[in-house]
Protein backbone atom coordinates (compact mmCIF):
# COMPACT_ATOMS: atom_id res chain seq x y z
CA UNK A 1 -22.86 28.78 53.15
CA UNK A 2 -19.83 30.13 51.04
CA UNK A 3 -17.43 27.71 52.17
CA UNK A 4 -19.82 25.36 51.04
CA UNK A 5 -19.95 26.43 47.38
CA UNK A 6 -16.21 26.55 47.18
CA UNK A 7 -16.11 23.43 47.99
CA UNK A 8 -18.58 22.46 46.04
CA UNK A 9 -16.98 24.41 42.92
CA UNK A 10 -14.02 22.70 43.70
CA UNK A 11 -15.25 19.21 43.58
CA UNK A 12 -17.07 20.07 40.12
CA UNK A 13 -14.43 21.19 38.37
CA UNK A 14 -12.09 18.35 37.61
CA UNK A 15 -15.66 16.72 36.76
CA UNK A 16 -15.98 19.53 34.19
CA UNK A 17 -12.88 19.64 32.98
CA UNK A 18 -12.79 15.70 31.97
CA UNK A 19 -16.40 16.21 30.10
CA UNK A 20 -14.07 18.66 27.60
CA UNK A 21 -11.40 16.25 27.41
CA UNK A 22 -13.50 13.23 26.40
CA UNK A 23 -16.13 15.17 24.19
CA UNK A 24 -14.27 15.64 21.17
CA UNK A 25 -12.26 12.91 19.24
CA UNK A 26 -8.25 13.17 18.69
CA UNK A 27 -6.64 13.03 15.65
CA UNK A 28 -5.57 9.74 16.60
CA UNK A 29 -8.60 8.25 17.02
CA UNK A 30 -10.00 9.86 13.78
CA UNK A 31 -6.55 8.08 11.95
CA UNK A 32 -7.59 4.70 13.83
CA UNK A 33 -10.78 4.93 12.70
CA UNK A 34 -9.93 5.74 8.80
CA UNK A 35 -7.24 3.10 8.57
CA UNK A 36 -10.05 0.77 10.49
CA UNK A 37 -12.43 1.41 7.44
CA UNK A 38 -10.10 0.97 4.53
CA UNK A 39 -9.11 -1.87 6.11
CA UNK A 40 -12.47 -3.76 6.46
CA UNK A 41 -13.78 -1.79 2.99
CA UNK A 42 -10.83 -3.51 1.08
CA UNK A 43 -11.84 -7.20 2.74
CA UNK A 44 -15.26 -6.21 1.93
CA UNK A 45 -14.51 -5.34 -1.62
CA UNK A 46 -12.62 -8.41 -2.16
CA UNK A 47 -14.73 -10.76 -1.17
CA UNK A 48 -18.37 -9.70 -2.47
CA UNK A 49 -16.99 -7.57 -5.70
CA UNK A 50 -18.16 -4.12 -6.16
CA UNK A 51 -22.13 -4.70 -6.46
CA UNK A 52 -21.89 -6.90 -3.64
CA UNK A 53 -20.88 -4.26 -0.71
CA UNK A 54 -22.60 -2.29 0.78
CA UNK A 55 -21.91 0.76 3.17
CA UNK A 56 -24.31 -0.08 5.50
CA UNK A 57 -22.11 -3.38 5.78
CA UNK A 58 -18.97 -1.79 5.54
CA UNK A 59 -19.96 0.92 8.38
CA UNK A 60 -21.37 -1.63 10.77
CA UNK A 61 -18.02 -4.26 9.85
CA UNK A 62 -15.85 -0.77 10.99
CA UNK A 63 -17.82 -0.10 13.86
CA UNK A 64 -19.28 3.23 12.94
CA UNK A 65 -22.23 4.92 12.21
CA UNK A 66 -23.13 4.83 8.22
CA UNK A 67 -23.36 8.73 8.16
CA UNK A 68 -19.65 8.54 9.68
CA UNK A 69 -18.60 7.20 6.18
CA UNK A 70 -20.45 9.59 4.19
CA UNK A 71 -18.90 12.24 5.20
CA UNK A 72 -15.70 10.72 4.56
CA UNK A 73 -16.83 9.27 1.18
CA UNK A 74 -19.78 10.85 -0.40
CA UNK A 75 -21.00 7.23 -2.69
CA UNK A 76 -19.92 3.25 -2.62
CA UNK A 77 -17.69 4.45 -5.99
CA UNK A 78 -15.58 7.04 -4.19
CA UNK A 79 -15.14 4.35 -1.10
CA UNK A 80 -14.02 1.68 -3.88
CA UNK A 81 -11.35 4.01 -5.89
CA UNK A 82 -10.00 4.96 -2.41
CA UNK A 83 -9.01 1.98 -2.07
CA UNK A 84 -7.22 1.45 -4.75
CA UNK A 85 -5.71 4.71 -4.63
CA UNK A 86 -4.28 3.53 -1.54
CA UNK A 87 -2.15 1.09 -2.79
CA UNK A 88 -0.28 4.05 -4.67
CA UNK A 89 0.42 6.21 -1.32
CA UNK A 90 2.86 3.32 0.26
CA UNK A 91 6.47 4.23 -0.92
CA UNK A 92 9.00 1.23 -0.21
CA UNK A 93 12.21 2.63 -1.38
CA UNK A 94 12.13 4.97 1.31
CA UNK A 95 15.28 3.69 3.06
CA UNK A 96 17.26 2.76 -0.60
CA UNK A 97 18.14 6.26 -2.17
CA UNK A 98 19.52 5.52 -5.59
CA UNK A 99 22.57 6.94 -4.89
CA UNK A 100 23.64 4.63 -1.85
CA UNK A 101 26.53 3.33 -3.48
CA UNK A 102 25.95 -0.57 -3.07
CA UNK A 103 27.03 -2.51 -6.11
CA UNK A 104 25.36 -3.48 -8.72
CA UNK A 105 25.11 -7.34 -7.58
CA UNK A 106 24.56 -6.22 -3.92
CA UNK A 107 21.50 -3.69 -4.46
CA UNK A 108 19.49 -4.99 -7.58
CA UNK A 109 18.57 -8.38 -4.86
CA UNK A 110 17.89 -6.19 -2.07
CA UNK A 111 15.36 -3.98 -4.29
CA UNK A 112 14.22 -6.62 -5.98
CA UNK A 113 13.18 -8.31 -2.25
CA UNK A 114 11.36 -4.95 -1.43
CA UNK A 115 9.25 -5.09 -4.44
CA UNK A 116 8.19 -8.58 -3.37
CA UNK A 117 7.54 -8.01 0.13
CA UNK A 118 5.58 -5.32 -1.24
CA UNK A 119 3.12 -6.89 -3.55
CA UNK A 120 3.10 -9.72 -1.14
CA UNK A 121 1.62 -7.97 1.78
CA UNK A 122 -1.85 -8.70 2.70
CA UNK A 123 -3.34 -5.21 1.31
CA UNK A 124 -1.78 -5.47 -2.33
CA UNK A 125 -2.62 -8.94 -2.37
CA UNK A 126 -6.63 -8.01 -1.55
CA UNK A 127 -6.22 -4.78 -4.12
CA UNK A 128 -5.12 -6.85 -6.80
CA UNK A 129 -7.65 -9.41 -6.35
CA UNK A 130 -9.77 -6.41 -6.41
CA UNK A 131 -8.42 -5.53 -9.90
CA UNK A 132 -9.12 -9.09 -11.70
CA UNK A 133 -12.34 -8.89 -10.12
CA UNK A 134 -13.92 -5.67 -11.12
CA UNK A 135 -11.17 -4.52 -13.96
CA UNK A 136 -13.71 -4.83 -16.43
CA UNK A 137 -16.11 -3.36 -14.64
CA UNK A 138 -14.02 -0.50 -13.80
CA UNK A 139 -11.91 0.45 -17.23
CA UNK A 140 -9.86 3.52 -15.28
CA UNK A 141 -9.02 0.51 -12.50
CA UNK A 142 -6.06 -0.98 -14.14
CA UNK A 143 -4.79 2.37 -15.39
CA UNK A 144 -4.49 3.67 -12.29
CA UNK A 145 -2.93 0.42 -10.84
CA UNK A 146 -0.25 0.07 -13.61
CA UNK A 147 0.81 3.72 -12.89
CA UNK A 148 0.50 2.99 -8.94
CA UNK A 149 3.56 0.06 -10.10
CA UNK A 150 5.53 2.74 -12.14
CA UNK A 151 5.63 5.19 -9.75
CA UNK A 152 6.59 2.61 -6.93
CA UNK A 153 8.71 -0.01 -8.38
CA UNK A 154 10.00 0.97 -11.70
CA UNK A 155 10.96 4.35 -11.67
CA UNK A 156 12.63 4.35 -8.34
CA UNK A 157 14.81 1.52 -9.34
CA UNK A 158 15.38 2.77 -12.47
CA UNK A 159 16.95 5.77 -10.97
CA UNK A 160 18.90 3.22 -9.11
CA UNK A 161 20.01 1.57 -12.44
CA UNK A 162 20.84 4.85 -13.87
CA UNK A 163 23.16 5.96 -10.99
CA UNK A 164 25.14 2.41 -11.26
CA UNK A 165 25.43 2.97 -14.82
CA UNK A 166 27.02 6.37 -13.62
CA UNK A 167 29.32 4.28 -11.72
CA UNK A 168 30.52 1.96 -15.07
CA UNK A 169 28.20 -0.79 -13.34
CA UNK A 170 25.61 -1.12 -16.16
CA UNK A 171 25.96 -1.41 -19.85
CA UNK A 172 24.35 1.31 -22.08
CA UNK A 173 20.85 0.19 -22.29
CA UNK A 174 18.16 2.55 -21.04
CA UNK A 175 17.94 2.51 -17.13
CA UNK A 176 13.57 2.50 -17.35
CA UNK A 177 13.50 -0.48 -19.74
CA UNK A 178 15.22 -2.54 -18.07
CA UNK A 179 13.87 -1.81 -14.45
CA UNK A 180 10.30 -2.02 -16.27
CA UNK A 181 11.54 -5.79 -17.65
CA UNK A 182 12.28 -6.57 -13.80
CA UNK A 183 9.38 -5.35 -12.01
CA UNK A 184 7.51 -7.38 -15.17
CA UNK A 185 9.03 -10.66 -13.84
CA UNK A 186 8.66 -10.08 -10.39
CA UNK A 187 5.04 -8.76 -11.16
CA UNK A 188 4.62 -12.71 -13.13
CA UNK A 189 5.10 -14.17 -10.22
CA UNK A 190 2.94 -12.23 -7.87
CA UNK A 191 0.01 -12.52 -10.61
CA UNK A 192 0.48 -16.30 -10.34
CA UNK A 193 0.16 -16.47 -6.56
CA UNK A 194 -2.93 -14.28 -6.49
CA UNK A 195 -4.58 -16.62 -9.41
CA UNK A 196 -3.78 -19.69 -7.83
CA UNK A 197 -4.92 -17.89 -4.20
CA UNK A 198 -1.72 -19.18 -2.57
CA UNK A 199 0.66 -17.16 -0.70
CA UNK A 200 4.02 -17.01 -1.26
CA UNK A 201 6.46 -18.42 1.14
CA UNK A 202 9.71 -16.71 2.58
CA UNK A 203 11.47 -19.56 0.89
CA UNK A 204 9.38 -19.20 -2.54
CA UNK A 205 10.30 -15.48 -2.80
CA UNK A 206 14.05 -15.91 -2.03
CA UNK A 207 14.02 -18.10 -4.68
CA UNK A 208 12.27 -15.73 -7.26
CA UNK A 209 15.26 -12.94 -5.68
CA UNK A 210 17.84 -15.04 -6.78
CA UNK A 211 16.38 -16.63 -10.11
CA UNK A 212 15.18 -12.49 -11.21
CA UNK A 213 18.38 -11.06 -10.34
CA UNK A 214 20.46 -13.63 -12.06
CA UNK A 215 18.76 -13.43 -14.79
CA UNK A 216 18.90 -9.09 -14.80
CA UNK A 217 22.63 -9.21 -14.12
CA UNK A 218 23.34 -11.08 -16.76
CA UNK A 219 21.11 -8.79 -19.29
CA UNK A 220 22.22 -5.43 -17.93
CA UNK A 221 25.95 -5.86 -16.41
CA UNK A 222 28.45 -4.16 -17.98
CA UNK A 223 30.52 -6.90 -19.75
C-alpha cells in the first residue's frame, strides 16, 4: 500500500508543479498584453474619434476582459491621454549623441532622416490624426504633443547644433532656433501627408532630407 502512494505522489507532482507555473501571468505576457491594447486603443481612437470608442470595444478588439482595462485605466479619458502620452516615451536619437563628431553636412541629413522615419511610422501617423481630430475637443492635446516634438526632435538636435558650433561648424545663431526652424519644415511635410491621408514614400522622404538640409546648411553654416 505505501509503495503505492509513492508512486502515486510521484506521478502527481510534476502535475502540481505545472498548475503553479501556468497559474499566474509573466511579465511578458502582461507587456504583450499592454502594448496589444495601446495598439488597438490608438486604431480605435483614430478611426471613431473620442465619443465614438468605447472600452467595451476596445477590450473585446484586445482580447481581454473589460475589467482587465480598468484596472489599467480607471475611465475612456485616461485610456485616450495614454495614448498620446505615448508618443512622447519613444526617444530616436538614442544611437546619435550630440557629441559624435560627424560633420556638420554629414549629421544634420542623418538626423534630419530620423525625425522623418519617426513621424512617419504608423503610431505617430494614427496619434496625429488623433490630434486634428479631437484637438479641439481636447485643449491640453496639442500642448502636450508640441512639447512631446521639443523634447524629441528639437532639443536633441539642438544640442547637436550647439556642439558643431563648438567645433567652428555653425555660425553664431542660437543652436534651439534653428533646430526648432528644421523640425518646423520637416513637421510641414508630415502635416501634409497626414491631411491628404497619403503615406510618404522612401523616395518622397529622401527627397524632403535633401531639399531640408540644403536649405539648413545654407542658413546656419559657418560662412
Amino acid at each position: 500500500m505505501n509503495e503505492i502512494r509513492e508512486k502515486t505522489a510521484v506521478r502527481r507532482e510534476p502535475q502540481a508543479r505545472t498548475v503553479r507555473r501556468t497559474g499566474r501571468p509573466t511579465r511578458q505576457d502582461t507587456f504583450r498584453k499592454s502594448e496589444r491594447l495601446m495598439h488597438v486603443a490608438t486604431e480605435h481612437f483614430v478611426e471613431h474619434g473620442f465619443a465614438g470608442a468605447t472600452i467595451d470595444a476596445i477590450a473585446s478588439a484586445a482580447d481581454m476582459g473589460k475589467q482587465a482595462v480598468y484596472t489599467r485605466f480607471t475611465d475612456k479619458e485616461r485610456l485616450f491621454a495614454a495614448v498620446i502620452q505615448r508618443l512622447k516615451e519613444t526617444a530616436i536619437f538614442d544611437a546619435l549623441p550630440a557629441d559624435d563628431a560627424q560633420s556638420l553636412s554629414e549629421g544634420l541629413p542623418v538626423r534630419i532622416r530620423a525625425m522623418f522615419a519617426d513621424a512617419n511610422r504608423p503610431y505617430s501617423m494614427a496619434v496625429s490624426k488623433l490630434a486634428l481630430r479631437e484637438g479641439r475637443r481636447f485643449p491640453d492635446l496639442v500642448p502636450l504633443l508640441v512639447e512631446g516634438t521639443a523634447q524629441r526632435f528639437v532639443r536633441p538636435l539642438a544640442a547637436y547644433l550647439a556642439a558643431r558650433q563648438r567645433a567652428g561648424e555653425l555660425r553664431d545663431i542660437a543652436a534651439m532656433d534653428a533646430a526648432a526652424m528644421c523640425v518646423d519644415l520637416i513637421l510641414a511635410e508630415i502635416t501634409l501627408s497626414i491631411c491628404t491621408d497619403t503615406p510618404m514614400s522612401e523616395t518622397r522622404v529622401e527627397a524632403c532630407v535633401e531639399k531640408i538640409s540644403d536649405f539648413v546648411l545654407r542658413g546656419v553654416a559657418a560662412r
